[in-house]
Protein backbone atom coordinates (compact mmCIF):
# COMPACT_ATOMS: atom_id res chain seq x y z
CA UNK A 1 0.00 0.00 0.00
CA UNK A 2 1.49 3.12 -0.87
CA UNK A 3 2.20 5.73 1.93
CA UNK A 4 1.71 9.52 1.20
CA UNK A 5 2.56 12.09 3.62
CA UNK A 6 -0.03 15.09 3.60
CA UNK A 7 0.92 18.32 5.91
CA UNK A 8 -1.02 21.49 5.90
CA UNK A 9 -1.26 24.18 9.03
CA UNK A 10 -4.91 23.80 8.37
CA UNK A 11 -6.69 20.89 10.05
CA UNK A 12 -9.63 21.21 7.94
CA UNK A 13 -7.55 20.76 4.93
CA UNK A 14 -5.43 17.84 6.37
CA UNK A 15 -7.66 16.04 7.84
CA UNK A 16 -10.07 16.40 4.25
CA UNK A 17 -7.28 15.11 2.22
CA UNK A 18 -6.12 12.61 4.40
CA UNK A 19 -9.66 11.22 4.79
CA UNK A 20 -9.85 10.91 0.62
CA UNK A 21 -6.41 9.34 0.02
CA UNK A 22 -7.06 7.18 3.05
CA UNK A 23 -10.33 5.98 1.65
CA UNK A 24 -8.52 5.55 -2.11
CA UNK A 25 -6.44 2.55 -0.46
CA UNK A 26 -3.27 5.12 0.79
CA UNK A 27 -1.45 4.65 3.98
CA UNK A 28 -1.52 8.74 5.49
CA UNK A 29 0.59 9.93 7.74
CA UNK A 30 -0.33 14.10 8.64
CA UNK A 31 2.05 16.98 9.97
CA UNK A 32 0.31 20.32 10.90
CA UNK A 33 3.93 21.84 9.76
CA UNK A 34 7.21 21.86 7.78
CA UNK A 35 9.34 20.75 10.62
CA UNK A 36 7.15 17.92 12.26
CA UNK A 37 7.06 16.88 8.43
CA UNK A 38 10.82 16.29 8.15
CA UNK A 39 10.85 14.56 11.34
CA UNK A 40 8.69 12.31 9.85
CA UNK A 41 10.25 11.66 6.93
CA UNK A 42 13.52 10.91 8.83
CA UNK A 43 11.57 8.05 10.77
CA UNK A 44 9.77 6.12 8.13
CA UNK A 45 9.91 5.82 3.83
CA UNK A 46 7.17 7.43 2.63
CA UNK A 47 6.14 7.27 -1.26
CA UNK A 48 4.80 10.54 -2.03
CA UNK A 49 4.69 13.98 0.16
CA UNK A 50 1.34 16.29 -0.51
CA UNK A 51 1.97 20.07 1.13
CA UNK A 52 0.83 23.38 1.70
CA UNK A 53 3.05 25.86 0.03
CA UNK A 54 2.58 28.88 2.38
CA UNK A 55 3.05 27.56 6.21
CA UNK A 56 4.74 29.04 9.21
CA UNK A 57 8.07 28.10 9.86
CA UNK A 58 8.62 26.08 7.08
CA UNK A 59 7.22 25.87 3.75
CA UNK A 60 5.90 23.65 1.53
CA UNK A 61 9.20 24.95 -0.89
CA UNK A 62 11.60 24.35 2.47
CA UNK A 63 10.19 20.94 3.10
CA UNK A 64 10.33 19.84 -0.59
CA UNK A 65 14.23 20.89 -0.31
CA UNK A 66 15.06 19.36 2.64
């Protein structure tokens, strides 16, 4: 099962998304943020990362760099 990585600040979006991949057959992991994103990354492989481009902190740009 593939496992896709969705992080937005909002928790409307997230959680929306991540309820639509999850019910397409996707393994979903969330991060409200850049950071918490890249800590997850570092702890598990993950097939395919779906972000927010303008968060606090760090953005969707920073993330996909990192």
């Amino acid at each position: 099962m593939p496992k896709v990585l969705v992080v937005d600040d909002s928790a409307t979006q997230r959680t929306l998304l991540a309820g639509l991949l999850s019910q397409s057959g996707f393994e979903v992991e969330t991060a409200e943020e850049g950071t918490h994103a890249i800590e997850l990354l570092n702890e598990k492989p993950l097939d395919l990362v779906v972000t927010d481009m303008e968060m606090p902190q760090c953005n969707g740009v920073q993330l996909i760099e990192s």
